[in-house]
Protein backbone atom coordinates (compact mmCIF):
# COMPACT_ATOMS: atom_id res chain seq x y z
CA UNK A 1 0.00 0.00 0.00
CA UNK A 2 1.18 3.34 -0.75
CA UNK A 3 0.96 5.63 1.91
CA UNK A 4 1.08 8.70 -0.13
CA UNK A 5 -1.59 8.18 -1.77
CA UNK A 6 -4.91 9.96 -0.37
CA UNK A 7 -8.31 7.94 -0.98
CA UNK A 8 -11.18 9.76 -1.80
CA UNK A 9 -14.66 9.44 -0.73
CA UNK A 10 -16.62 11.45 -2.85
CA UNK A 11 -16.09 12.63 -6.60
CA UNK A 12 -16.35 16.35 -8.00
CA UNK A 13 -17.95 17.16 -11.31
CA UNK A 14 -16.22 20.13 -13.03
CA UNK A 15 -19.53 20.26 -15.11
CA UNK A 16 -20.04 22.68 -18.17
CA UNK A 17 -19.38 26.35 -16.68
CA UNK A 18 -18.55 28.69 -13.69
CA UNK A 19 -20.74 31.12 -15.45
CA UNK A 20 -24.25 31.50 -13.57
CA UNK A 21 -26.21 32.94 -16.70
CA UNK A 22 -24.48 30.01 -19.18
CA UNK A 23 -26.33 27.78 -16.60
CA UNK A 24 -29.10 29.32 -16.48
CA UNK A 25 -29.58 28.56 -20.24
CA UNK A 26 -28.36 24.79 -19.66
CA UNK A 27 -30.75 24.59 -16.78
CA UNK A 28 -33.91 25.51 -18.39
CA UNK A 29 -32.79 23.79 -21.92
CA UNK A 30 -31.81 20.52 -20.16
CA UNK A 31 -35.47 20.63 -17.88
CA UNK A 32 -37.31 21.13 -21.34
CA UNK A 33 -35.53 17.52 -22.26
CA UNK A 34 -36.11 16.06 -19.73
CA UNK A 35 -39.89 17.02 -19.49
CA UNK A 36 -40.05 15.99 -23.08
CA UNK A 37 -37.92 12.55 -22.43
CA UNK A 38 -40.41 11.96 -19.58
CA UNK A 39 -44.02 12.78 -20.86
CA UNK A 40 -43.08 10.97 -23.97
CA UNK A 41 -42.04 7.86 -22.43
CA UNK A 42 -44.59 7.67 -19.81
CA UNK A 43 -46.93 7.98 -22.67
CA UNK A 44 -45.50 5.18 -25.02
CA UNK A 45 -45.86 2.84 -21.23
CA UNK A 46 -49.16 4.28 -20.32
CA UNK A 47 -50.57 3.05 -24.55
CA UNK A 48 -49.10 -0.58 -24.24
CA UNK A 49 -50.42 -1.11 -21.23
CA UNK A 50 -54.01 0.49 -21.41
CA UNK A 51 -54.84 -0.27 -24.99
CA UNK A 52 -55.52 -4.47 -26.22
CA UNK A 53 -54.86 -3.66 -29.75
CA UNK A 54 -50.91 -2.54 -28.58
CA UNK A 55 -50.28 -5.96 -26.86
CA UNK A 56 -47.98 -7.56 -29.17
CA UNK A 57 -44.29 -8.75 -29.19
CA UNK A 58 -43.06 -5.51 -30.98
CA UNK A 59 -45.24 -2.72 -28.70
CA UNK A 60 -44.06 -5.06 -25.51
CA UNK A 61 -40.21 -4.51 -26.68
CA UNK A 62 -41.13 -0.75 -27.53
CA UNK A 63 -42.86 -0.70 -23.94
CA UNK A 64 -39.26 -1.84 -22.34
CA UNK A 65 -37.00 0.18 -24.05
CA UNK A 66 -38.99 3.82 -23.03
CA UNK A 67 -38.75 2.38 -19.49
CA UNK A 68 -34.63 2.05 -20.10
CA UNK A 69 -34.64 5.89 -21.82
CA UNK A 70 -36.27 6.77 -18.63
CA UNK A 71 -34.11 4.40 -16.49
CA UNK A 72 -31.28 6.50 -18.01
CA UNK A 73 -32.68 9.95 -17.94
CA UNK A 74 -33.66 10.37 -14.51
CA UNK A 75 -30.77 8.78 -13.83
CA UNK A 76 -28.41 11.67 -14.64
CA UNK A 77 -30.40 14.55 -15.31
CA UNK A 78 -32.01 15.60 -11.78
CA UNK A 79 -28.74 15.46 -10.38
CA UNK A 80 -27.13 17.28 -13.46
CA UNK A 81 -30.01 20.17 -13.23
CA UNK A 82 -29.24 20.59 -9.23
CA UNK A 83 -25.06 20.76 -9.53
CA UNK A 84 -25.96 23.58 -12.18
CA UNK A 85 -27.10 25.58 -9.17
CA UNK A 86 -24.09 24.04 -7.15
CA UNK A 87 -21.10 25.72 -6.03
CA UNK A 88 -18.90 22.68 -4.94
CA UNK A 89 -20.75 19.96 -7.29
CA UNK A 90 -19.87 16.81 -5.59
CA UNK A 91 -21.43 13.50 -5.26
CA UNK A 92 -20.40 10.37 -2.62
CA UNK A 93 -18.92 7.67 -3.73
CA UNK A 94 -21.33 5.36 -3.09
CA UNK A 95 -24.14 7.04 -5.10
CA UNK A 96 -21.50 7.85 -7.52
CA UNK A 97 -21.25 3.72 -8.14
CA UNK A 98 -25.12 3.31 -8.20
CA UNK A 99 -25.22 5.96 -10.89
CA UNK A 100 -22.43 4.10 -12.61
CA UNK A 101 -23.80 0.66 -12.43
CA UNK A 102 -27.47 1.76 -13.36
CA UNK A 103 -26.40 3.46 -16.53
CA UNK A 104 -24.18 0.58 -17.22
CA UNK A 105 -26.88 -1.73 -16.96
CA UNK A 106 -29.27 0.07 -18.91
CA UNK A 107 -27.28 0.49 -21.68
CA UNK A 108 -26.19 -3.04 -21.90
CA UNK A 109 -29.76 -4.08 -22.20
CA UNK A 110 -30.49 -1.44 -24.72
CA UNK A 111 -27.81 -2.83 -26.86
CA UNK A 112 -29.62 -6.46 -26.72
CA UNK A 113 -33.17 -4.87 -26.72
CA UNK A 114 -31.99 -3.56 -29.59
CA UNK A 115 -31.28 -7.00 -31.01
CA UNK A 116 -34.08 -8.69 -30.09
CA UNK A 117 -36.51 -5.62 -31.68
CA UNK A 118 -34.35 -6.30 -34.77
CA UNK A 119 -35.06 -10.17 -34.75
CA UNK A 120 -38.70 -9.96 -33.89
CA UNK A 121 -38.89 -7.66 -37.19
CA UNK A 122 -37.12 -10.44 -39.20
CA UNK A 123 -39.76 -13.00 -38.39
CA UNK A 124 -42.44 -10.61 -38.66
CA UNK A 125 -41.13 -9.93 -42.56
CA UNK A 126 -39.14 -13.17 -43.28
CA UNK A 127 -41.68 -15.35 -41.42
CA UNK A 128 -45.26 -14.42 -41.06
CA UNK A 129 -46.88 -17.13 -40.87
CA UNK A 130 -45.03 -18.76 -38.34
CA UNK A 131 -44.47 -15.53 -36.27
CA UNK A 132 -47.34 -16.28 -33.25
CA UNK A 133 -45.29 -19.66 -32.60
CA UNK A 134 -41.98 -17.99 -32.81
CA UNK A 135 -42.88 -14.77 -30.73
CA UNK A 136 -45.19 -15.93 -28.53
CA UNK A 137 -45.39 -14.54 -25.26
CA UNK A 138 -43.69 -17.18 -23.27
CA UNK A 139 -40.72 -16.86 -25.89
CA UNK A 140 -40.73 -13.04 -25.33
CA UNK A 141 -40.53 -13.16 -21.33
CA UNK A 142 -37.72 -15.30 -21.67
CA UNK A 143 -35.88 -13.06 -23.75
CA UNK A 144 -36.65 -10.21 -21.66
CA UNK A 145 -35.13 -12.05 -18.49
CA UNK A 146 -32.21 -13.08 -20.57
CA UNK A 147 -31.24 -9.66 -21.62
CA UNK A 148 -31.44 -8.06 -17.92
CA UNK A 149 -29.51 -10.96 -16.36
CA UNK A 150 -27.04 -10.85 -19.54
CA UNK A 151 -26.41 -7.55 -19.00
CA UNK A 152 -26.14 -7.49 -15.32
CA UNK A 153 -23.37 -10.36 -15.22
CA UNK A 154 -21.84 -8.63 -18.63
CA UNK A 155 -21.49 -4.88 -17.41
CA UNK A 156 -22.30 -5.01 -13.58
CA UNK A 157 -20.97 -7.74 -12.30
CA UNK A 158 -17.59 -7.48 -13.26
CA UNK A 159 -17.21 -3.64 -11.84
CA UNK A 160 -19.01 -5.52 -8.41
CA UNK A 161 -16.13 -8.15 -8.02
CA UNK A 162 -12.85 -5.75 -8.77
CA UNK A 163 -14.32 -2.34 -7.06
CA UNK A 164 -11.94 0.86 -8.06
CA UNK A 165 -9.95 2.04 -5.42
CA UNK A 166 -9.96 6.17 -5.93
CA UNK A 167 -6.98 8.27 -5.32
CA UNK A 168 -6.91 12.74 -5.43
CA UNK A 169 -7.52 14.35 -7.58
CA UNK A 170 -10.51 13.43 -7.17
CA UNK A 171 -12.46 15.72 -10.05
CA UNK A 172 -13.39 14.82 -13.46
CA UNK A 173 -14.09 16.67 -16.25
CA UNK A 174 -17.74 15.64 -16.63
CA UNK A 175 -21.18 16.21 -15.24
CA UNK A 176 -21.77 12.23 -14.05
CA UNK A 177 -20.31 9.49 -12.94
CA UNK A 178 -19.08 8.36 -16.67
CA UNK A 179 -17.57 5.25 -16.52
CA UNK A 180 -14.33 6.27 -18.64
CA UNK A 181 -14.09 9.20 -16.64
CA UNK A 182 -14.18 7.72 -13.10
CA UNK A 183 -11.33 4.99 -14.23
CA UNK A 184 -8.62 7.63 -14.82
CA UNK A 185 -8.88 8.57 -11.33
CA UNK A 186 -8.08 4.76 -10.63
CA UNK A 187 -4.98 4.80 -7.80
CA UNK A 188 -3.61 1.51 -10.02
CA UNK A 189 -2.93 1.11 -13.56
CA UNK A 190 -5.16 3.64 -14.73
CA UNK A 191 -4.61 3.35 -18.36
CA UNK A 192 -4.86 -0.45 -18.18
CA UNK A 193 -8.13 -0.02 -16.71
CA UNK A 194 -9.37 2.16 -19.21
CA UNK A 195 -8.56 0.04 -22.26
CA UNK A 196 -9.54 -3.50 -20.61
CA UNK A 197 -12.87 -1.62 -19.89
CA UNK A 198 -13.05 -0.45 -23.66
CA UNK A 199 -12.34 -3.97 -25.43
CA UNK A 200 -15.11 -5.16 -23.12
CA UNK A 201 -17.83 -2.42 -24.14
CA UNK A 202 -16.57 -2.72 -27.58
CA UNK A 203 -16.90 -6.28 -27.95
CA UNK A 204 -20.29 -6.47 -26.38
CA UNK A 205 -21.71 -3.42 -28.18
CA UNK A 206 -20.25 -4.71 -31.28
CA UNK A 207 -21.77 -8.14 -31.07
CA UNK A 208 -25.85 -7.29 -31.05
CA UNK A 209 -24.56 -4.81 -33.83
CA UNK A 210 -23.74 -7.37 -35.92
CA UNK A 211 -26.56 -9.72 -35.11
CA UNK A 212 -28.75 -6.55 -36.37
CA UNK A 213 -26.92 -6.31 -39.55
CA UNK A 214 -27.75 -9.91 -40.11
CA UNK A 215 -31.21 -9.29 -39.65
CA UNK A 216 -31.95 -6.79 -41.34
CA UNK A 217 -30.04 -8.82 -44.38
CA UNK A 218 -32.39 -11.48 -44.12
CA UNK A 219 -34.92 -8.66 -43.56
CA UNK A 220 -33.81 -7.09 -47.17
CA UNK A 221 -33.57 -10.65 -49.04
CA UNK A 222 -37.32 -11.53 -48.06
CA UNK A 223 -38.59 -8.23 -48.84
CA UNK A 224 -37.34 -8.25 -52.34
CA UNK A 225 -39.28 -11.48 -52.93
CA UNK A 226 -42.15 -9.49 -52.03
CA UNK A 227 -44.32 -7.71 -54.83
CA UNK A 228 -43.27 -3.87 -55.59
CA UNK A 229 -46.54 -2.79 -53.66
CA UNK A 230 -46.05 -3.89 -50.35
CA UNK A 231 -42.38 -3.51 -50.21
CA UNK A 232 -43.21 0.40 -48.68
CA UNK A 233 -45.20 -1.42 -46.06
CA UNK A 234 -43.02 -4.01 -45.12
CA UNK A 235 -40.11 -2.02 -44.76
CA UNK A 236 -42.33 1.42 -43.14
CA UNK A 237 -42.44 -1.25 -40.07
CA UNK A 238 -38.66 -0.96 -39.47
CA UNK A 239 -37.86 2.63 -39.87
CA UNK A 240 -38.11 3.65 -36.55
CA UNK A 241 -36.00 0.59 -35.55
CA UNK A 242 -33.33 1.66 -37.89
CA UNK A 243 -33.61 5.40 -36.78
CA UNK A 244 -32.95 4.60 -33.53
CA UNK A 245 -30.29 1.51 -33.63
CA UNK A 246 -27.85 4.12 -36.03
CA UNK A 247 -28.43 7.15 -33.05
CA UNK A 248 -27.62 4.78 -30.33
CA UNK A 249 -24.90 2.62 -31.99
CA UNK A 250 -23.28 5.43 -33.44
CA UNK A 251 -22.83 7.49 -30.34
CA UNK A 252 -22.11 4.22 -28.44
CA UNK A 253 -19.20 3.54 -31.06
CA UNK A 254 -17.92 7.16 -30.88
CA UNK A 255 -17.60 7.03 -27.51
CA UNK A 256 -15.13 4.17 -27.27
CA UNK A 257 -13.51 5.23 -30.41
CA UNK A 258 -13.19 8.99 -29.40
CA UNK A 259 -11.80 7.38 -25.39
CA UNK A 260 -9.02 5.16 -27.13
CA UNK A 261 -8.24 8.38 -29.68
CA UNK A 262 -6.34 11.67 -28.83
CA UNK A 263 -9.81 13.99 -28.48
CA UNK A 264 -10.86 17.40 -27.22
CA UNK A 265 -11.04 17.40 -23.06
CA UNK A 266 -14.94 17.82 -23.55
CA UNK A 267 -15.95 15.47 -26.26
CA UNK A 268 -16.61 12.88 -23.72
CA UNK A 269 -19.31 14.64 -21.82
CA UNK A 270 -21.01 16.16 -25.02
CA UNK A 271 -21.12 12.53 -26.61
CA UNK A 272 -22.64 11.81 -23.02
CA UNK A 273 -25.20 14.27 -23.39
CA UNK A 274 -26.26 12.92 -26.81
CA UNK A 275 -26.22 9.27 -25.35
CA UNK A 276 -27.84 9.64 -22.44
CA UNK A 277 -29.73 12.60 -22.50
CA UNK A 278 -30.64 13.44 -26.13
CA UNK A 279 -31.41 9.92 -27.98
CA UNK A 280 -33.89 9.04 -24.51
CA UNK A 281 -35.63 12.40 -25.84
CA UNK A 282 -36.01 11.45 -29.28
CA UNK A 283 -37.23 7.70 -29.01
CA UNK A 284 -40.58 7.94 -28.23
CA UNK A 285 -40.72 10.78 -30.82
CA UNK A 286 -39.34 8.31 -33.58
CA UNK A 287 -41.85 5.48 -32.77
CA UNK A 288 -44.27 8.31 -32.36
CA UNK A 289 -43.93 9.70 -35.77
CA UNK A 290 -43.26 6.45 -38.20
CA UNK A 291 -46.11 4.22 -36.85
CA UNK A 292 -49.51 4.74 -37.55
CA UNK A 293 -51.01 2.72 -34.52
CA UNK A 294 -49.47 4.82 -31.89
CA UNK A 295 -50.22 7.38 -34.05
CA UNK A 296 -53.84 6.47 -34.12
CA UNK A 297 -54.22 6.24 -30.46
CA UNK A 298 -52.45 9.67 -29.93
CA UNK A 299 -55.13 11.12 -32.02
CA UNK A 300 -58.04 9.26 -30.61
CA UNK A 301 -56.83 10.46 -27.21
CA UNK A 302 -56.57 14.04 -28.39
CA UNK A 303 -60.02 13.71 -29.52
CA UNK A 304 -61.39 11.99 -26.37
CA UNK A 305 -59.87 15.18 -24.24
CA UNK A 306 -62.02 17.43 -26.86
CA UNK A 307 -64.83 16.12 -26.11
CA UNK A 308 -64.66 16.09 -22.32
CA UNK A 309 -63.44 19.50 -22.71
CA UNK A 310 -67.08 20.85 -24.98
């Protein structure tokens, strides 16, 4: 043991600015997300649950992954909108670990929901007719408790058996408890940490990437064996999917690219933001705008309010 080292117990978030009116700005912009990231969310839940004609494989996977965007969100962003108040913008070490190890696990099963939204497509296009065997609903819990406990024992787990020892200083340029972030301040073999934790993210973002690619080649083969008319239709049921695999993908590659890459000191937090504030924002939005059903019940809700309100 080294005894000049110093151990911290809490970590310090150097945020985005000193400047009181810059926060100001951030405060109210960030609250407007998160309102939006909220509502929307709790609206996609509240649809799937209340309405019969929503209770199928793909709205029960669309149902999951608004509850991970809002896993995620409130996660970081009530803490981020008080420290933009804060003078000294600290946070203990223990609830710096259980924000850690909840966005970790939330991300890792995004990256399989991900997957498994991509696979239920492919039977849905590639194999209609058997799709109520292959997706039934004793097929879909089981992949629902195989992607949480996957990604607890993948991402958790690991962090839970070899806990970081923290050594001063103790602040990082960020405005959470990223996981890149809190290894550099790692008393031993910082830089080791930091790339074994990379190959491991990598590999297990890469992975359900490429399982989606092969899906949506299969996807692709059996919908040009379908007629020119109902191509449009076939493929309008993936859009969203693909909208929202290419924003989460892409800023989860970035971010491991951009960590093992010489990079601006605040790229990491503003690929943060985007990740894990941003993209939870725009999900329900997606779904909400490229499918008709939601769609449809949006409207029939709007009209139901109209008429309680005349």
């Amino acid at each position: 043991m080294d005894l000049n080292r110093t151990y911290v117990t809490e970590v310090i978030f150097l945020g985005f600015s000193a400047n009181p009116e810059i926060n100001i700005v951030l405060f109210l912009l960030f609250f407007v997300i998160y309102l939006t990231t909220f509502i929307g969310n709790t609206l996609i839940i509240c649809l799937v649950i209340l309405y019969h004609q929503l209770h199928t494989p793909m709205y029960y996977f669309l149902c999951i992954l608004s509850f991970v965007d809002l896993c995620n969100s409130s996660t970081v962003v009530p803490r981020l909108l008080i420290d933009l108040f804060s003078v000294r913008r600290s946070i203990p070490l223990g609830a710096c670990a259980v924000q850690l190890y909840i966005v970790l696990l939330m991300g890792g099963t995004e990256c399989l929901l991900l997957a498994i939204m991509a696979y239920d497509r492919y039977v849905a296009i590639s194999h209609p007719l058997h799709y109520l065997i292959l997706m039934r609903w004793e097929v879909c819990y089981r992949l629902t408790a195989f992607l949480w406990i996957t990604s607890f024992f993948v991402f958790v787990f690991p962090s839970l058996l070899s806990p970081l020892t923290l050594c001063n200083p103790n602040q990082i340029n960020h405005f959470m408890c990223e996981v890149i972030a809190i290894m550099t301040l790692s008393c031993y073999q910082a830089n080791a940490n930091v790339i074994l934790i990379l190959v491991i993210c990598f590999i297990n973002i890469l992975l359900p990437f490429v399982f989606i690619l092969g899906t949506y080649i299969g996807i692709l083969c059996s919908v040009l064996k379908i007629h020119s008319t109902q191509r449009s239709k076939a493929l309008s049921t993936c859009t969203s999917h693909i909208t929202v695999v290419v924003l989460f993908y892409g800023s989860a590659l970035v971010m491991n690219f951009g960590a093992m890459s010489p990079y601006s000191k605040n790229q990491g937090k503003y690929i943060t933001v985007f990740y894990l504030i941003i993209c939870p924002m725009l999900n329900p939005i997606i779904y909400s705008l490229n499918n008709t059903e939601v769609k449809n019940k949006l409207r029939y809700i709007n009209k139901k309010k109209l008429l309680v309100c005349n």
